[in-house]
C-alpha atoms as a PDB file:
ATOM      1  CA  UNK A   1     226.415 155.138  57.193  1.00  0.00           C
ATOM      2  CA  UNK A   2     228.405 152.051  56.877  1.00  0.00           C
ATOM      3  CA  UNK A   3     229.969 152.184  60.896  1.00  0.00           C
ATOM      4  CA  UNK A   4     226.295 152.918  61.940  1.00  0.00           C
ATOM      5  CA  UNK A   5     225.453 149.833  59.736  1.00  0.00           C
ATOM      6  CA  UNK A   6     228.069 147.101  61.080  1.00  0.00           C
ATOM      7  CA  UNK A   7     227.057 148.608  64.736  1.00  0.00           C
ATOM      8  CA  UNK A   8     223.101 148.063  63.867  1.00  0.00           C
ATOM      9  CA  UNK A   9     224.401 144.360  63.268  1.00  0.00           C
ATOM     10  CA  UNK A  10     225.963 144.003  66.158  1.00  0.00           C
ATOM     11  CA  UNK A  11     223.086 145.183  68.546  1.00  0.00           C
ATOM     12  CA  UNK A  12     220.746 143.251  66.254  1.00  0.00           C
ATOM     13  CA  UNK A  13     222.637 139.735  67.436  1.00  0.00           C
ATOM     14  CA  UNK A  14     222.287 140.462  70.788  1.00  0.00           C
ATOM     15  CA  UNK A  15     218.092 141.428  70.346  1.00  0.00           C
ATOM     16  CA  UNK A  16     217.077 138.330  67.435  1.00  0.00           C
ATOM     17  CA  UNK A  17     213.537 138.757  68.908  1.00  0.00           C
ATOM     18  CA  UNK A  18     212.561 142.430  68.252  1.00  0.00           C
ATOM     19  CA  UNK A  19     212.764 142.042  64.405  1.00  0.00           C
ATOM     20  CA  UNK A  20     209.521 142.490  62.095  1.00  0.00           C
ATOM     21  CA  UNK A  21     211.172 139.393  60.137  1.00  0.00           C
ATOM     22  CA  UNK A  22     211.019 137.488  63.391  1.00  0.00           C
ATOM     23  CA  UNK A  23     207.728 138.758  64.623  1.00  0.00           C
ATOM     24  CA  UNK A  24     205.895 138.089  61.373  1.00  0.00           C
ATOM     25  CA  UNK A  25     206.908 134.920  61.141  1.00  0.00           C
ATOM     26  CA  UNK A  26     204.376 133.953  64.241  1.00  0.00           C
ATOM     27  CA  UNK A  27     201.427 135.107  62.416  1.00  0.00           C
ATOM     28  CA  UNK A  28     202.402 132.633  59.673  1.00  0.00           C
ATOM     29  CA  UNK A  29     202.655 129.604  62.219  1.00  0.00           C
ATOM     30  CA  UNK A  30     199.556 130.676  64.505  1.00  0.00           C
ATOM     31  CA  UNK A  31     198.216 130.518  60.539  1.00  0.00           C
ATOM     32  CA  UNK A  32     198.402 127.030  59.969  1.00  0.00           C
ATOM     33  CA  UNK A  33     197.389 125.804  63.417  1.00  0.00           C
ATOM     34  CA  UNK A  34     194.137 127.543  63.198  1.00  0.00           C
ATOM     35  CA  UNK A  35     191.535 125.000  62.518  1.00  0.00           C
ATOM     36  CA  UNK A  36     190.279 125.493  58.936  1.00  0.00           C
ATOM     37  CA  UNK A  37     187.357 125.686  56.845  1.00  0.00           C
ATOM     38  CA  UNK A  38     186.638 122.011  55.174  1.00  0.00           C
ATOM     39  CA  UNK A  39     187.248 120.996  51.651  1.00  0.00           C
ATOM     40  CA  UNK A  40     185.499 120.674  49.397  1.00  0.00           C
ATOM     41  CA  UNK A  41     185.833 120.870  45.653  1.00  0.00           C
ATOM     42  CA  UNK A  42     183.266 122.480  43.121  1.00  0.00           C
ATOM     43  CA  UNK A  43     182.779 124.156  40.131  1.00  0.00           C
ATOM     44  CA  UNK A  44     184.311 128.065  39.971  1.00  0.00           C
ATOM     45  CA  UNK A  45     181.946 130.465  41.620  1.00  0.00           C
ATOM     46  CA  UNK A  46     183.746 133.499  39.691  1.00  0.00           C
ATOM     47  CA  UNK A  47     182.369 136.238  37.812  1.00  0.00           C
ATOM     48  CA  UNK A  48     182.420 134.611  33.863  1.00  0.00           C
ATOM     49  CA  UNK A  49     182.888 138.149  32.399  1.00  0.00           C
ATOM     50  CA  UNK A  50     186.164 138.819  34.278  1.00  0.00           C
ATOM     51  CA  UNK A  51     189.385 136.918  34.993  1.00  0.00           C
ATOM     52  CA  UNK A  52     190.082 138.557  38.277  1.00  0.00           C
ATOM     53  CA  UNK A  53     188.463 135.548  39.806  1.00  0.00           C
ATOM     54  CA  UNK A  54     191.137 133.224  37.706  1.00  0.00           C
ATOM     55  CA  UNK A  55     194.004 135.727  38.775  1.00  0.00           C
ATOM     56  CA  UNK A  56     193.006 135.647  43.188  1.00  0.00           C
ATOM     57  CA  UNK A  57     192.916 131.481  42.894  1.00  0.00           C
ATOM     58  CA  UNK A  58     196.365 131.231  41.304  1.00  0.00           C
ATOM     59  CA  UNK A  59     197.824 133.903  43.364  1.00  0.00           C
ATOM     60  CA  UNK A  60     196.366 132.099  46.739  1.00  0.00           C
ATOM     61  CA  UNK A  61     196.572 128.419  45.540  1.00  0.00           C
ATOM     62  CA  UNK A  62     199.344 127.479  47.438  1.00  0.00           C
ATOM     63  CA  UNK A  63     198.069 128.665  51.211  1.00  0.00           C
ATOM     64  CA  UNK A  64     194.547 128.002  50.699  1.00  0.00           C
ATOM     65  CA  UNK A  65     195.632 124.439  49.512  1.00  0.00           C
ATOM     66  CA  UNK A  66     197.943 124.581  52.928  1.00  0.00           C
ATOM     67  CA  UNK A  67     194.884 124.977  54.751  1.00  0.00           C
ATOM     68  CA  UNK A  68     192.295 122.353  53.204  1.00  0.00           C
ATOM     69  CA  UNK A  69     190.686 124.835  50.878  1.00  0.00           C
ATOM     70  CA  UNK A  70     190.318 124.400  47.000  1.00  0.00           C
ATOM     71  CA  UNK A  71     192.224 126.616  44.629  1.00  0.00           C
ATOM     72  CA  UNK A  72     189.460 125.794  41.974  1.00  0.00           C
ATOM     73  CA  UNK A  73     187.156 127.981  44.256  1.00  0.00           C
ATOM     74  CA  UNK A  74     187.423 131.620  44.769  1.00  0.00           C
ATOM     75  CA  UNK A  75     187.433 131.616  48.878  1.00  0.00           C
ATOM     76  CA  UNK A  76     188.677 128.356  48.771  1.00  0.00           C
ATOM     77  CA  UNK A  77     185.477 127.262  51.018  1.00  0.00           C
ATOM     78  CA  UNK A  78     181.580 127.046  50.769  1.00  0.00           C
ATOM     79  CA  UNK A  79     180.260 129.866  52.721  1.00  0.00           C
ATOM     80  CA  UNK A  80     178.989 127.683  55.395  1.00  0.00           C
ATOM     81  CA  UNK A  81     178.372 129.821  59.046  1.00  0.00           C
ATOM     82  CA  UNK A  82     181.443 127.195  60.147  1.00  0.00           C
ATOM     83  CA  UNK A  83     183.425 128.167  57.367  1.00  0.00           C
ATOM     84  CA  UNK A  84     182.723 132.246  58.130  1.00  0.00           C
ATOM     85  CA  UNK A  85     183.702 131.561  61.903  1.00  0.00           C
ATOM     86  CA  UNK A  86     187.261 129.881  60.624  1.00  0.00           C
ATOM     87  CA  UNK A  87     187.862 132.226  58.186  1.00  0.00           C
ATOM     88  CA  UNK A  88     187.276 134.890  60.697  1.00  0.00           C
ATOM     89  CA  UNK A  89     189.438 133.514  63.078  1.00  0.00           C
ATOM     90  CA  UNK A  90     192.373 132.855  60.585  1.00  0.00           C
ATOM     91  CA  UNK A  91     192.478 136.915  60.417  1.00  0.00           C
ATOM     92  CA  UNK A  92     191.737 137.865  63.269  1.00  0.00           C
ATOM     93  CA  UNK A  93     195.225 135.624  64.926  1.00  0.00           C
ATOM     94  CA  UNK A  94     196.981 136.243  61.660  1.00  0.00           C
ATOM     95  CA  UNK A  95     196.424 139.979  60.819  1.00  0.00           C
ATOM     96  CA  UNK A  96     194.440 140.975  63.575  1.00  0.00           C
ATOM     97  CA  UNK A  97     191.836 141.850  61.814  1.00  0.00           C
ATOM     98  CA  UNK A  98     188.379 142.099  62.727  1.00  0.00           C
ATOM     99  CA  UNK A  99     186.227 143.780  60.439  1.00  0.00           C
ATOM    100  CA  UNK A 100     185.238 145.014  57.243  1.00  0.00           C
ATOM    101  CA  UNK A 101     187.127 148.464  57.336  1.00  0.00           C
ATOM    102  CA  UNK A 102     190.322 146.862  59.059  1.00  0.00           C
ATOM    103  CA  UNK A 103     190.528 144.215  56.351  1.00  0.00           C
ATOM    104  CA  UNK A 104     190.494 147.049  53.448  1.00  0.00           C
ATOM    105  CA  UNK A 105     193.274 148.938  55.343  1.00  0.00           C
ATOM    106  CA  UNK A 106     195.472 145.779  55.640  1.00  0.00           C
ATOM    107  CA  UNK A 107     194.852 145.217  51.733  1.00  0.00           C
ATOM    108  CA  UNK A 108     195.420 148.992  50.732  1.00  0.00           C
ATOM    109  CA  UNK A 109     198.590 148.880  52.971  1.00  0.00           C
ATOM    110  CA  UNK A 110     200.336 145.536  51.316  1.00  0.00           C
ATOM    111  CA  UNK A 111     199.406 147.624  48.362  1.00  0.00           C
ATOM    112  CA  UNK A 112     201.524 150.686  49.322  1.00  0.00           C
ATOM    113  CA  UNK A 113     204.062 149.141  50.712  1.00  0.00           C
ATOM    114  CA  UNK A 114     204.156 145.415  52.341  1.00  0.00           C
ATOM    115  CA  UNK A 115     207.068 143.735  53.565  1.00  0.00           C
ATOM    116  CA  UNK A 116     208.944 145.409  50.257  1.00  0.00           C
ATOM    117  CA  UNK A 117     209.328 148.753  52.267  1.00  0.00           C
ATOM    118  CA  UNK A 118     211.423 147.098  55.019  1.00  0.00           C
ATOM    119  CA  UNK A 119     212.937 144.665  51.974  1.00  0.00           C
ATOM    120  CA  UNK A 120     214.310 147.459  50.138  1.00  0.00           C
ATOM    121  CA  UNK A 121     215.732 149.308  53.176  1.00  0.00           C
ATOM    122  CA  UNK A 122     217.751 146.315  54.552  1.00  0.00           C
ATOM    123  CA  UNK A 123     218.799 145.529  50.967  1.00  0.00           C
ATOM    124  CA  UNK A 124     220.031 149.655  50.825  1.00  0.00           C
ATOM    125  CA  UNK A 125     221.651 149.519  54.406  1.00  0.00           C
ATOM    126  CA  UNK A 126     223.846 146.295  52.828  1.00  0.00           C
ATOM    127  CA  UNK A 127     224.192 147.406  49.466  1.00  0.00           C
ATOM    128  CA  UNK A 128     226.593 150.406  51.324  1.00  0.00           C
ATOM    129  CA  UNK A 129     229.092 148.150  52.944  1.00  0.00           C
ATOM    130  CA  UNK A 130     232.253 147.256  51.418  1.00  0.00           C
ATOM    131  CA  UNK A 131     232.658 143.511  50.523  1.00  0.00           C
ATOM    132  CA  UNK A 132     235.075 143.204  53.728  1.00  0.00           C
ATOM    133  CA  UNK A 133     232.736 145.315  55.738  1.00  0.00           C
ATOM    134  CA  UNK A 134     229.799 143.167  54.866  1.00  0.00           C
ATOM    135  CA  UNK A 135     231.490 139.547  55.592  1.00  0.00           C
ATOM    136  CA  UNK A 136     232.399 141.224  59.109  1.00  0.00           C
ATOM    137  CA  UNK A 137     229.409 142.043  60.098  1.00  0.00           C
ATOM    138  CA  UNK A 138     227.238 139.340  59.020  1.00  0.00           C
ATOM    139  CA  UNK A 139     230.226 136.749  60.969  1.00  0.00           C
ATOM    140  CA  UNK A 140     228.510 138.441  63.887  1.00  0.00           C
ATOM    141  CA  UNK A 141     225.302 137.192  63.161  1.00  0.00           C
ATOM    142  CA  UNK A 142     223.910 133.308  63.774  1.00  0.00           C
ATOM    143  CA  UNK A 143     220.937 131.349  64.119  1.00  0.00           C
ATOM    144  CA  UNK A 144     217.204 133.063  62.688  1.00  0.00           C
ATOM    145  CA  UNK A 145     219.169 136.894  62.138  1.00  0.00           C
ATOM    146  CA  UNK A 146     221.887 135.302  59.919  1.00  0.00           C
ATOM    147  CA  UNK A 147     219.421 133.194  57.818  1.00  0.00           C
ATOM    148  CA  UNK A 148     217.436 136.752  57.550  1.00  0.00           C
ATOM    149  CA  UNK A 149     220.057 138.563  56.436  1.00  0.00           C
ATOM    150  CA  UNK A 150     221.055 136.103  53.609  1.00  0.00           C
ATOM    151  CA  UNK A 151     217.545 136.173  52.271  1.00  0.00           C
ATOM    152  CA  UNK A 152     217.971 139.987  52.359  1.00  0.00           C
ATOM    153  CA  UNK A 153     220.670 139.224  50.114  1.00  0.00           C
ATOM    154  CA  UNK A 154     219.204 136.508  48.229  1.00  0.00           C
ATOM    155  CA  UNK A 155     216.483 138.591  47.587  1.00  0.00           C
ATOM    156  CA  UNK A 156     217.846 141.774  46.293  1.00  0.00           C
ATOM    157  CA  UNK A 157     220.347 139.159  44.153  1.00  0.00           C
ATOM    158  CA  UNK A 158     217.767 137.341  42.417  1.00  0.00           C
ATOM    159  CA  UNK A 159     214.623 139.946  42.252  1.00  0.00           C
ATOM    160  CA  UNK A 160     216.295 143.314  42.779  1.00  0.00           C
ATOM    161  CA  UNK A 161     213.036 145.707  43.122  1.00  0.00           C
ATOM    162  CA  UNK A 162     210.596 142.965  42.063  1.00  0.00           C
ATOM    163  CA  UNK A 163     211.521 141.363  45.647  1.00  0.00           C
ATOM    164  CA  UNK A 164     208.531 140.589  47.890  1.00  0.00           C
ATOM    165  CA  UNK A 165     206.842 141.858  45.332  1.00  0.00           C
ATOM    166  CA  UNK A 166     204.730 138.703  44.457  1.00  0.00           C
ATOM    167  CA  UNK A 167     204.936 137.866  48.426  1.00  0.00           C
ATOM    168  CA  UNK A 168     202.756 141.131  49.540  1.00  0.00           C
ATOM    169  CA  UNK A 169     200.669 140.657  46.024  1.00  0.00           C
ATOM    170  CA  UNK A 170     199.617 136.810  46.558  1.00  0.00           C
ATOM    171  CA  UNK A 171     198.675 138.196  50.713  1.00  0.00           C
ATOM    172  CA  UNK A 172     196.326 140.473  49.320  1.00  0.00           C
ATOM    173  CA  UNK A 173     194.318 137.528  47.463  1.00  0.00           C
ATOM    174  CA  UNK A 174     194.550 135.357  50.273  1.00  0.00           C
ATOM    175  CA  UNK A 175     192.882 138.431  52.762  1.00  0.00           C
ATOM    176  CA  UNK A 176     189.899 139.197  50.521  1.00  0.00           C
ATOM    177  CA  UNK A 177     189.058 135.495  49.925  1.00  0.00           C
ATOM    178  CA  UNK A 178     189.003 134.774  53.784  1.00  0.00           C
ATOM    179  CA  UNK A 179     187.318 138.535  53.864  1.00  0.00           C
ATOM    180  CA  UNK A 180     184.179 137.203  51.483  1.00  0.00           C
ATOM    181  CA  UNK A 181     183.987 133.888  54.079  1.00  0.00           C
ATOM    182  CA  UNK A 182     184.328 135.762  56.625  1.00  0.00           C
ATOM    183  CA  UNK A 183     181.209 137.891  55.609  1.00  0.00           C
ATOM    184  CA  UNK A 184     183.626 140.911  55.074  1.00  0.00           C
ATOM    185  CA  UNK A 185     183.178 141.513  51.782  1.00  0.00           C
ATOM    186  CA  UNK A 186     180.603 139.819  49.101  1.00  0.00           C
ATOM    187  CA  UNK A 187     182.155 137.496  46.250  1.00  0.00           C
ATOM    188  CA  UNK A 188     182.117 140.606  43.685  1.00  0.00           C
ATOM    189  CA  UNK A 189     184.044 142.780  46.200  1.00  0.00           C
ATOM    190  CA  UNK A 190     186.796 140.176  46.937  1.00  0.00           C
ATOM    191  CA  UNK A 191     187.481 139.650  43.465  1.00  0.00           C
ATOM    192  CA  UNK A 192     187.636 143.340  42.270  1.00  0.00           C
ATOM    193  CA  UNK A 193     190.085 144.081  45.293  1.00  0.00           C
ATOM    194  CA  UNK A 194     192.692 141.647  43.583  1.00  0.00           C
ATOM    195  CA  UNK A 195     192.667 143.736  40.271  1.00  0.00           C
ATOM    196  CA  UNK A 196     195.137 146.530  41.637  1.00  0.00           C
ATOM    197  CA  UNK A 197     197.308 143.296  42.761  1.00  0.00           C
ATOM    198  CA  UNK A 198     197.075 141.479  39.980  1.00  0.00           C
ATOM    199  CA  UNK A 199     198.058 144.676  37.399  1.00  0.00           C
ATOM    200  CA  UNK A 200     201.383 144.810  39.259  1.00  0.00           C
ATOM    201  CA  UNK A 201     202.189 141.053  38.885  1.00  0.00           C
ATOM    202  CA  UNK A 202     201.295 141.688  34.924  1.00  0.00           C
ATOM    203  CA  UNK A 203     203.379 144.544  34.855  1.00  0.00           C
ATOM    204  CA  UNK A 204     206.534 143.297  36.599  1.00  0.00           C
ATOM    205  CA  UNK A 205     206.199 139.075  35.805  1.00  0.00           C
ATOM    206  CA  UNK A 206     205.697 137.152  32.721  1.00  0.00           C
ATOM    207  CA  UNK A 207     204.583 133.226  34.207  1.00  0.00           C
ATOM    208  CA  UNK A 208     203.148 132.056  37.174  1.00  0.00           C
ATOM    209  CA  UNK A 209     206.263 130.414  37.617  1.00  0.00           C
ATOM    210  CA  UNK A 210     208.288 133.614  38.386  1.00  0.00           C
ATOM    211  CA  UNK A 211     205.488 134.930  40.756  1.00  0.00           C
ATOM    212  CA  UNK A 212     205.169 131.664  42.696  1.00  0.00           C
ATOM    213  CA  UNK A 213     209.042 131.845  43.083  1.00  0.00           C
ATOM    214  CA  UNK A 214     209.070 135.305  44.103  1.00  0.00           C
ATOM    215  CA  UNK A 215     206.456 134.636  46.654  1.00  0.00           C
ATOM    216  CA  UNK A 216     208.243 131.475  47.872  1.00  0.00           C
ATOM    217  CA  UNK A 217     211.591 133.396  48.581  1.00  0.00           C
ATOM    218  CA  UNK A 218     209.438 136.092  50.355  1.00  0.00           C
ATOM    219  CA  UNK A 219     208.275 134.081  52.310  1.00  0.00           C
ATOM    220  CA  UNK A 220     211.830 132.905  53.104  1.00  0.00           C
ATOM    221  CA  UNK A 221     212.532 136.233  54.271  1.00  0.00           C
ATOM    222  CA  UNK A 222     209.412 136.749  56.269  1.00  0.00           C
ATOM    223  CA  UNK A 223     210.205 133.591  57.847  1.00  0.00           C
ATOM    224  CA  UNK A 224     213.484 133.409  58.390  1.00  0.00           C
ATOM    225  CA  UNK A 225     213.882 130.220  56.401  1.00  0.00           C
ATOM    226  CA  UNK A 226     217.054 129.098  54.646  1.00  0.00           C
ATOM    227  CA  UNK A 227     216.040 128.142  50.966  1.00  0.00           C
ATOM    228  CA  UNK A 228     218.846 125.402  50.684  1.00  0.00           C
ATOM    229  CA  UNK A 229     217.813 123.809  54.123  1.00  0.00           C
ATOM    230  CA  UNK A 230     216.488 120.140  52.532  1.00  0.00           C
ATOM    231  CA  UNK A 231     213.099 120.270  54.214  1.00  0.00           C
ATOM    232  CA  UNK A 232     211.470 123.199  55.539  1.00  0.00           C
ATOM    233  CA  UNK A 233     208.174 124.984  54.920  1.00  0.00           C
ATOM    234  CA  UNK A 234     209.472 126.408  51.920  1.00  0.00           C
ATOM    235  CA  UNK A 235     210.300 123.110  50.500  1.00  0.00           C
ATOM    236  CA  UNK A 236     206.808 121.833  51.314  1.00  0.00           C
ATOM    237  CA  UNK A 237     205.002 124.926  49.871  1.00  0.00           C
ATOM    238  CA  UNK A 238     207.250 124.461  46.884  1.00  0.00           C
ATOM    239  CA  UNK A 239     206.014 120.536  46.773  1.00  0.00           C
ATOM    240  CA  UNK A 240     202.582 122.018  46.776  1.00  0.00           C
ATOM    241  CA  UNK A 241     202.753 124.568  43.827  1.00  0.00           C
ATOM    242  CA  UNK A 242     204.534 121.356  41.771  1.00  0.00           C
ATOM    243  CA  UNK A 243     201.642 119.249  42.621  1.00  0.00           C
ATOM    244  CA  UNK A 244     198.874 121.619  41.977  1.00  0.00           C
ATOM    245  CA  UNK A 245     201.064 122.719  38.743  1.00  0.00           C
ATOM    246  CA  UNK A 246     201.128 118.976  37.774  1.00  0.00           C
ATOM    247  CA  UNK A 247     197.657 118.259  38.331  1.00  0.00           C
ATOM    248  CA  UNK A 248     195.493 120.788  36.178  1.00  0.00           C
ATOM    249  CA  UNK A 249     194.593 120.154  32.772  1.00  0.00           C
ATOM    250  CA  UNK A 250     194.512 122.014  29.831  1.00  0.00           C
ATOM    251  CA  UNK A 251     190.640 121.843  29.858  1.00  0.00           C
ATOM    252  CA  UNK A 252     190.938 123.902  33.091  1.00  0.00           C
ATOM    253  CA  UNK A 253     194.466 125.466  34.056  1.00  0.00           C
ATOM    254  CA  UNK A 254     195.008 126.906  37.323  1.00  0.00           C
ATOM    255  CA  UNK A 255     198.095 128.563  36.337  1.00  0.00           C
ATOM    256  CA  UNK A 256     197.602 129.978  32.996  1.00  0.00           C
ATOM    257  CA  UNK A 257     200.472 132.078  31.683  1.00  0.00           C
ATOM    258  CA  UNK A 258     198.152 133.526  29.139  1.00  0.00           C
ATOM    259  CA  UNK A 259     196.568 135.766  31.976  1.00  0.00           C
ATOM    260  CA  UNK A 260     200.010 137.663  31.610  1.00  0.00           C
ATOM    261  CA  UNK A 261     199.772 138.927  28.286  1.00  0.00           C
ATOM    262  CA  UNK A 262     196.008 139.204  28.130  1.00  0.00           C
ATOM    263  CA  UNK A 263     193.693 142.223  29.423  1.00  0.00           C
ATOM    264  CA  UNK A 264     192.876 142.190  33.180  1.00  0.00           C
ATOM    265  CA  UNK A 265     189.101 142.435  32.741  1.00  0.00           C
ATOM    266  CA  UNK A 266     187.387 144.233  35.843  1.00  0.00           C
ATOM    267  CA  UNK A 267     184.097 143.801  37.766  1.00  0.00           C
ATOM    268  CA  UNK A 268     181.281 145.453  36.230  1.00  0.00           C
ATOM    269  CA  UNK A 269     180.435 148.152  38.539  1.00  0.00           C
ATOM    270  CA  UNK A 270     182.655 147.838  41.201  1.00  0.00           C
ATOM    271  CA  UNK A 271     185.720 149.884  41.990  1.00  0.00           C
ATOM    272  CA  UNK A 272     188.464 148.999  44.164  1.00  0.00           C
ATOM    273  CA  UNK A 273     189.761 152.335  44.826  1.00  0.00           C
ATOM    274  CA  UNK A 274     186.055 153.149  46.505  1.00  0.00           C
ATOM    275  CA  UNK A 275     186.237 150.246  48.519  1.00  0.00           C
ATOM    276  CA  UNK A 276     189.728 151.349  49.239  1.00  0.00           C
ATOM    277  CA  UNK A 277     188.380 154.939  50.320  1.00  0.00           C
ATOM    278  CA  UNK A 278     186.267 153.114  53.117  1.00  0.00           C
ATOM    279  CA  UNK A 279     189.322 152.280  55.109  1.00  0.00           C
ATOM    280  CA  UNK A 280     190.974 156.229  54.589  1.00  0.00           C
END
């Protein structure tokens, strides 16, 4: 395991380009060059008798601020027919997604699985190597693989299994917001699909502070960013969480740590795992 490892190094170095961390990381750029849906801040448009609403903002605050949406709005954007057309065409060049049924399938497999899967298989593969076996092979490596490889291992360092968790969580809010623009799903829908999300973040995090981080140094990985570069898009998505962290008020928190240790409170008569069984 640990010869077929340094040689799965070596041919990696020569073929940078064929990596999912590489190839994801041009969904993520087509992303933010897609012309976006305009601003425009309002009062919540949430269900009042459930927090899931509260939950999807905070989790996709940071993107949907990236992109000229409000986090104080679940969706981010008034359903305007411009606004559905962007929103449609941020998935469809993102996530190539297209419909209704392809959207639920994206959000039921980030739910499975994600970018963790892969995570947790490169953090195995390096966990095997001795500490001289390890050094030699990543010497091999430069450029986008190296900086991948060191976020495998900053990763598994810092998060262990929680790694990518919050990354593949906070994706799943920012699909079924852009899903209800898009027409995809209706505001009630969207917001009960972030409830199975949300329960893990609950489960495994204690502050919106951890989860933002987490999501931050998945993103890292995804991108093949290196966290201690001084500016980078990880250093401007990190500005953004401090400004949007530094700008609510305790009349109206964006980020409120209290969602962690109170009950997630559903959608009256909706049920994820049947719009789940749409996409099956």
């Amino acid at each position: 395991m640990k010869k077929k490892l340094a040689v799965f190094f070596c041919a990696c170095s020569l073929a940078a380009a064929s990596l999912a961390g590489c190839s994801s990381q041009t969904s993520e750029q087509i992303e933010s060059e897609t012309p976006e849906p305009e601003k425009k801040e309002i009062d919540h448009n949430e269900e009042k008798e459930s927090n899931l609403g509260q939950w999807g903002r905070a989790m996709g605050s940071v993107l949907l601020y990236l992109n000229d949406g409000s986090p104080y709005y679940f969706g981010g954007y008034m359903a305007s027919e411009e606004n559905k057309k962007s929103a449609g065409n941020i998935l469809a060049s993102s996530w190539n997604i297209n419909n209704r049924e392809e959207l639920l399938a994206q959000v039921q497999l980030l739910l499975k699985t994600g970018d963790r899967k892969g995570f947790y298989e490169e953090a195995k593969d390096m966990a095997q190597m001795s500490e001289k076996e390890l050094k030699r092979a990543m010497k091999q490596l430069s450029g986008d693989l190296l900086v991948h490889y060191q976020m495998v291992q900053y990763n598994w360092e810092t998060w262990k299994k929680k790694g990518l968790l919050a990354w593949d969580m906070c994706r799943i809010s920012h699909l079924v917001q852009w899903g209800y623009i898009a027409g995809y799903l209706d505001g009630r829908e969207a917001q009960a699909l972030i409830e199975p999300a949300a329960k893990k973040l609950k489960e495994k995090f204690t502050s919106w502070d951890e989860v933002q981080n987490n999501w931050l140094d998945g993103y890292c990985l995804f991108a093949d960013i290196d966290r201690e570069a001084s500016h980078s898009d990880y250093t401007n998505r990190l500005a953004i969480y401090e400004k949007l962290k530094a700008e609510q008020t305790e009349s109206d928190l964006l980020y409120d740590d209290s969602l962690f240790t109170a009950e997630i409170i559903p959608i009256s008569g909706i049920s994820w795992q049947a719009l789940l069984k749409e996409a099956e």
